[in-house]
Protein backbone atom coordinates (compact mmCIF):
# COMPACT_ATOMS: atom_id res chain seq x y z
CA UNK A 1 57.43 -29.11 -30.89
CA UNK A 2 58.43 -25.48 -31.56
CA UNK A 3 59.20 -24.72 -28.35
CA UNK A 4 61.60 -21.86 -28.50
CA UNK A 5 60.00 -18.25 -28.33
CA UNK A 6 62.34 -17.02 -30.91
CA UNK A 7 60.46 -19.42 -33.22
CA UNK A 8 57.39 -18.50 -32.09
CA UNK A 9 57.91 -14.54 -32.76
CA UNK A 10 59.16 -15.88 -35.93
CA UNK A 11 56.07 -17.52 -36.98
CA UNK A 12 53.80 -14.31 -35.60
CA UNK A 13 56.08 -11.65 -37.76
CA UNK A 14 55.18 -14.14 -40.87
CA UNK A 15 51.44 -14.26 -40.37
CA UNK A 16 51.20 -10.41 -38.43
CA UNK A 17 49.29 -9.28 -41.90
CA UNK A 18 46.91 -11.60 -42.76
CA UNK A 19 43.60 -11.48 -41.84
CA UNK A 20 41.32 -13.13 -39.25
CA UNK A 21 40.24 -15.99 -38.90
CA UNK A 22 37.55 -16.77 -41.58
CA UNK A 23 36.28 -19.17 -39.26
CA UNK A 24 35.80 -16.71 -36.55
CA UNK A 25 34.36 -14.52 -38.76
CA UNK A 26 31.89 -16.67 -39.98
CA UNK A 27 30.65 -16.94 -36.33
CA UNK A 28 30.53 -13.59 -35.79
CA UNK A 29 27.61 -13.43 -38.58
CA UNK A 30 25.69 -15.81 -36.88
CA UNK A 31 25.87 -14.24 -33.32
CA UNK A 32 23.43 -11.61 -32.49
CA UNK A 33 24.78 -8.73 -30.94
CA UNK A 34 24.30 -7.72 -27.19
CA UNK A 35 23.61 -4.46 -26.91
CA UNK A 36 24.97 -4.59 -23.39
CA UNK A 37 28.52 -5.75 -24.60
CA UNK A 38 29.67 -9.75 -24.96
CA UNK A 39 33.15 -11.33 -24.03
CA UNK A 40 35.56 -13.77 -25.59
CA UNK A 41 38.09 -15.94 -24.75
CA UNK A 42 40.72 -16.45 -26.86
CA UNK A 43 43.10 -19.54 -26.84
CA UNK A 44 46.39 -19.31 -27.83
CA UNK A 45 46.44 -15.46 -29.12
CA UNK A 46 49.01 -15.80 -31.21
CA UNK A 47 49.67 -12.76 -33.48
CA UNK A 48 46.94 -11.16 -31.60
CA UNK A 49 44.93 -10.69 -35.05
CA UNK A 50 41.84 -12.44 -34.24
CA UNK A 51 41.58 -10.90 -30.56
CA UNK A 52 42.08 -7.44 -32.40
CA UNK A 53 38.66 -8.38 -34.60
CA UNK A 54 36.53 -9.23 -31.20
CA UNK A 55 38.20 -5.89 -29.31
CA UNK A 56 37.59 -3.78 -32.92
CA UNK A 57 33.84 -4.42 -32.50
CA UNK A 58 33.81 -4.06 -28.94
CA UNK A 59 33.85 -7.23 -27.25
CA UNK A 60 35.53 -7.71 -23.90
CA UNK A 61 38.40 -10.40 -24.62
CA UNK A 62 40.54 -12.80 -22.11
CA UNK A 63 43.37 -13.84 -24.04
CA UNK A 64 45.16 -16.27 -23.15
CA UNK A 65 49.18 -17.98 -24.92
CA UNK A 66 51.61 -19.68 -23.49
CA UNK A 67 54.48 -17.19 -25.27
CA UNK A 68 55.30 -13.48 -23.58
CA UNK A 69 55.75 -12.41 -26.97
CA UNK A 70 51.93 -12.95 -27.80
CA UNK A 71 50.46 -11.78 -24.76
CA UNK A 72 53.02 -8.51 -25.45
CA UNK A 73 51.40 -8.04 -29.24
CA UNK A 74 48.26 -8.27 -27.86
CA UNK A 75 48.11 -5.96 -25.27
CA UNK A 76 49.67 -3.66 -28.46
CA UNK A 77 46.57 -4.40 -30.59
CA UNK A 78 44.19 -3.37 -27.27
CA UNK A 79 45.98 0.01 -26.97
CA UNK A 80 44.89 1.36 -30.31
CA UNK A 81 41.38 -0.49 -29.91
CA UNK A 82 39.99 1.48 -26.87
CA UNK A 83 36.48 0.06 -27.41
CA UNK A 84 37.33 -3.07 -26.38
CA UNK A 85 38.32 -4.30 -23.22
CA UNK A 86 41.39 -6.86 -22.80
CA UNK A 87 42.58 -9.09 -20.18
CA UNK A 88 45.43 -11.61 -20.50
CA UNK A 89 47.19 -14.26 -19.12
CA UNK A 90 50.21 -16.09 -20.03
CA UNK A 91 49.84 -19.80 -19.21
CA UNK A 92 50.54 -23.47 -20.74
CA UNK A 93 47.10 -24.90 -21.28
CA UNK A 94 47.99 -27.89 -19.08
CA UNK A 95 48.16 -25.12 -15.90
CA UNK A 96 45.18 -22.99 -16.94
CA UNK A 97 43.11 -21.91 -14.22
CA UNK A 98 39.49 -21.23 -14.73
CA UNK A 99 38.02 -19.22 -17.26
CA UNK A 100 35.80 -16.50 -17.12
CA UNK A 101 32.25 -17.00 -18.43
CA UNK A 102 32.04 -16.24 -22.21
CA UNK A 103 29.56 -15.76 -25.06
CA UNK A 104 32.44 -17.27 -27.28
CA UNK A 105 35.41 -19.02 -26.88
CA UNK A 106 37.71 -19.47 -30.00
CA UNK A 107 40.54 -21.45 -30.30
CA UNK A 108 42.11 -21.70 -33.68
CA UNK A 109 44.40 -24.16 -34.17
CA UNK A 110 45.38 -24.00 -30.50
CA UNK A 111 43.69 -26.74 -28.64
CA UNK A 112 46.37 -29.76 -30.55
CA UNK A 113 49.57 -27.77 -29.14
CA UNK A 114 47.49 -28.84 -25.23
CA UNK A 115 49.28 -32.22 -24.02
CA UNK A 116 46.88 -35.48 -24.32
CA UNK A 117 46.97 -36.02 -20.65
CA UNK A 118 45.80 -32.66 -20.42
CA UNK A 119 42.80 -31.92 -22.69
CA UNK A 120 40.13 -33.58 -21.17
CA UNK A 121 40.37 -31.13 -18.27
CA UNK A 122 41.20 -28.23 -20.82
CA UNK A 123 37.82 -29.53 -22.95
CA UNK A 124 35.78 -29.14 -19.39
CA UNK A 125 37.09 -25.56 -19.09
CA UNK A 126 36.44 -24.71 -22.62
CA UNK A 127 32.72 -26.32 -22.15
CA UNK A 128 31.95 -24.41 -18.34
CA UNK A 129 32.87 -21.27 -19.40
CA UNK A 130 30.25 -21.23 -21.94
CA UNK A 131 26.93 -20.23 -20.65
CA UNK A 132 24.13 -21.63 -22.68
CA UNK A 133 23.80 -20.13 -26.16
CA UNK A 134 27.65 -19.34 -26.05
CA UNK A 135 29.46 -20.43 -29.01
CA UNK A 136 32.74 -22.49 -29.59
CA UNK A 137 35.01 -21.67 -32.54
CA UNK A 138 38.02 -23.76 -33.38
CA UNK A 139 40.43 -26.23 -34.97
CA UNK A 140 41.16 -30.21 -33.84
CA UNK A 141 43.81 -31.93 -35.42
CA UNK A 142 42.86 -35.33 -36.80
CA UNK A 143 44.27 -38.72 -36.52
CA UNK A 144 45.77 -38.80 -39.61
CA UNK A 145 47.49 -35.73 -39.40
CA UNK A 146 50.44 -35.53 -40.55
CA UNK A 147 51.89 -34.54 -37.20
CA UNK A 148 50.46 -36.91 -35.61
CA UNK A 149 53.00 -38.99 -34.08
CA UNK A 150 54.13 -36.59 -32.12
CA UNK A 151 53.34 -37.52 -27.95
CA UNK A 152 53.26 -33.99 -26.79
CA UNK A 153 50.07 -33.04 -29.70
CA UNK A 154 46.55 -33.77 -28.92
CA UNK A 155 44.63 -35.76 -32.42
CA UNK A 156 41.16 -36.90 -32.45
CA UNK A 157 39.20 -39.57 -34.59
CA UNK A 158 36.02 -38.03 -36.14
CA UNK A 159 34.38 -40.31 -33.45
CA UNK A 160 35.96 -38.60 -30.22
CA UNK A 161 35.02 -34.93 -32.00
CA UNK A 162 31.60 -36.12 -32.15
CA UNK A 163 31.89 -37.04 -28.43
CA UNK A 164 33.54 -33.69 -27.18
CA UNK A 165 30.41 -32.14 -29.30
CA UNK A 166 27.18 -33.53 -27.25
CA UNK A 167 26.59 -30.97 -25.44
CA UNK A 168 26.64 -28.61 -28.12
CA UNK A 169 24.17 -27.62 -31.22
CA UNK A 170 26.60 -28.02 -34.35
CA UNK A 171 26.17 -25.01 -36.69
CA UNK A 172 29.19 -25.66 -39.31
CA UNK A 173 31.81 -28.72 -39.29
CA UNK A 174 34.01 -29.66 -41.81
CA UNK A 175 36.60 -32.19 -41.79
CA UNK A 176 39.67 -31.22 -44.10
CA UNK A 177 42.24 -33.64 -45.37
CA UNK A 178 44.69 -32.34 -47.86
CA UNK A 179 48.62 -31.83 -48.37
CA UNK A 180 49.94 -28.29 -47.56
CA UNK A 181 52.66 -26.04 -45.88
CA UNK A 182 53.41 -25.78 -42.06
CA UNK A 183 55.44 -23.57 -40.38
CA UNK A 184 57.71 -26.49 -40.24
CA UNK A 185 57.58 -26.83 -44.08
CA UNK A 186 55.20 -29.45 -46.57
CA UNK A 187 52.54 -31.16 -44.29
CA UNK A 188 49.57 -33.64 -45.04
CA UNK A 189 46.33 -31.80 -42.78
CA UNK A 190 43.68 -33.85 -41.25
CA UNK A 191 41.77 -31.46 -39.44
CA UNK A 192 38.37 -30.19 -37.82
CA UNK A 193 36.73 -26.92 -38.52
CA UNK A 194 33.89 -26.28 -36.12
CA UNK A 195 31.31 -23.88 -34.89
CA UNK A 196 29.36 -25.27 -32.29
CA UNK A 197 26.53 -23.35 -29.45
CA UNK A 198 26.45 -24.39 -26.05
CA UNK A 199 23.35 -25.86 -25.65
């Protein structure tokens, strides 16, 4: 599944303009500020765009993608954003080490692309590196996603998202079914749009 980088750098060229996330954004208005500073993690960085929001208003960012090109764009974005802070690393989820401790970790539309066998242990990472309080933004795929049948993609029933979520307070979830575009062309979405705090 879109495993050539020229693809990739393809896709990030097409969506290099748009805007954050609005998910992500809609967290950010329900976090309080630190006035001592707060860090991010940021799961498959992509186009960079929504680390470039956290660094713009000063977080401290680990941003992690499995693509060179992304991990290059980002450190781009960082260098004209000096009141952030970035660190990155360029790793498969499957072989991700530990992450650092976060007030937020966002992952948007990232987490499907990590192999089944692989997510549980990804989920745990996700889950530790949030202190209490610390918030969880992000995308699951759904079962009856349209991409679903492919072995390498990670889909949950609204049951297992509900599982993966007790140990958090739910502050917005919406579950989105509709027909749409892809960066593969027409696709029928099943997804997950949450914002959940460690609790």
């Amino acid at each position: 599944m879109m495993e050539d980088p020229d693809g990739w750098e393809r896709y990030y060229k097409r969506n290099d303009r748009r805007q954050g996330s609005p998910l992500l954004r809609r967290a950010l208005a329900m976090i309080v500020p630190d006035q001592h500073g707060q860090s991010a993690v940021d799961l498959g960085c992509g186009a960079g765009l929504e680390s470039g929001l956290l660094l713009e208003r000063g977080w401290s960012v680990h941003a992690v993608d499995k693509q060179r090109s992304a991990i290059d764009r980002v450190e781009a974005i960082a260098q004209r954003l000096p009141q952030g802070r970035l660190t990155t690393v360029t790793s498969h989820f499957e072989n991700l080490g530990p992450l650092p401790s976060s007030s937020l970790v966002f992952a948007g539309m990232s987490l499907p692309f990590c192999h089944p066998d692989g997510f549980p242990r990804l989920w745990a990472l996700i889950t530790h590196a949030l202190a209490p309080g610390g918030v969880f933004v992000g995308n699951l795929l759904g079962d009856r996603d349209g991409w679903s049948s492919i072995p390498s993609m990670t889909f949950h029933s609204l049951a297992q998202v509900e599982a993966s979520l007790l140990e958090f307070e739910v502050l917005s979830f919406a579950e989105i079914e509709e027909d749409g575009s892809s960066m593969r062309g027409p696709k029928h979405w099943h997804r997950f749009d949450i914002i959940a705090r460690r609790r």
